[in-house]
Protein backbone atom coordinates (compact mmCIF):
# COMPACT_ATOMS: atom_id res chain seq x y z
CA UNK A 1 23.17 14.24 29.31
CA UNK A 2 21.30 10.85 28.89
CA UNK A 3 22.13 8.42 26.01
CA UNK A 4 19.73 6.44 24.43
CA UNK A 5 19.44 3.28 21.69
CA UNK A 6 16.53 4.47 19.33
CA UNK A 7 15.16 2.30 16.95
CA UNK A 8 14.02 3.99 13.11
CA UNK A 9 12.51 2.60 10.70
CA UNK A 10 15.05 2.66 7.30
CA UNK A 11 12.56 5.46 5.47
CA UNK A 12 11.84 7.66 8.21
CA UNK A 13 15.55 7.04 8.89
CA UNK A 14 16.47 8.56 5.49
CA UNK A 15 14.37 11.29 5.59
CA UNK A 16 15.85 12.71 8.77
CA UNK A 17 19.06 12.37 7.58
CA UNK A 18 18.23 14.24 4.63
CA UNK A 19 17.13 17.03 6.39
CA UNK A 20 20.31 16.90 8.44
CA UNK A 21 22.66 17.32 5.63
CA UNK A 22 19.92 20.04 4.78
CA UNK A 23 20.53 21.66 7.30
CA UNK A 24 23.93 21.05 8.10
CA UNK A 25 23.43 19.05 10.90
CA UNK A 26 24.18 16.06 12.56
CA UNK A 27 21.75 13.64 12.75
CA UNK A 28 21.55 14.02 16.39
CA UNK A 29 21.49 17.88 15.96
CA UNK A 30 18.66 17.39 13.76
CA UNK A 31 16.58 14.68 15.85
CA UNK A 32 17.39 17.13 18.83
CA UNK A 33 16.11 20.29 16.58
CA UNK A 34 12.97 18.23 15.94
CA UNK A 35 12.09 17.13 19.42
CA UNK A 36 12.44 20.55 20.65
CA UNK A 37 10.12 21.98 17.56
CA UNK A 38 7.52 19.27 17.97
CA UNK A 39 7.69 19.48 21.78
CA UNK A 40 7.38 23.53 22.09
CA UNK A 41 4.32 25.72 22.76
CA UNK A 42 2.66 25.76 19.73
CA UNK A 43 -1.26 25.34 20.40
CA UNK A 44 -0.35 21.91 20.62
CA UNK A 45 -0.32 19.46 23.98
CA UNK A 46 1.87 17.67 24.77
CA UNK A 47 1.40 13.90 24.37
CA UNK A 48 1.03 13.13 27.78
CA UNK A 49 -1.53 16.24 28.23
CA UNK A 50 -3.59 14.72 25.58
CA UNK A 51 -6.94 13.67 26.67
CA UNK A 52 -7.15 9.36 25.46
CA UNK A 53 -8.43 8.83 21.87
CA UNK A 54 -11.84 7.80 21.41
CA UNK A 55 -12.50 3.85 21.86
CA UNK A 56 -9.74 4.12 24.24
CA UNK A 57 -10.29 3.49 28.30
């Protein structure tokens, strides 16, 4: 498993947390949960697999 420092800003901060305690979570259970829902086959690409915006080289 890989540790990382991530940086939140104090609203968007609150918000997961709120949906942690929700959900009964931990707030890495819940940042986790939301990676893996964000990240999954849903019709969506993945960032990376995004073609660049327009304006953008």
């Amino acid at each position: 498993m890989i540790r990382i420092t991530l940086r939140l800003p104090d609203d968007l901060h609150a918000l997961v947390t709120a949906a942690a305690e929700r959900d009964r979570r931990s707030l890495n259970a819940e940042i986790l949960y939301l990676l893996e829902k964000g990240l999954s086959d849903d019709g969506r690409s993945a960032p990376e697999a995004a073609p660049p915006s327009a304006g953008r080289p």
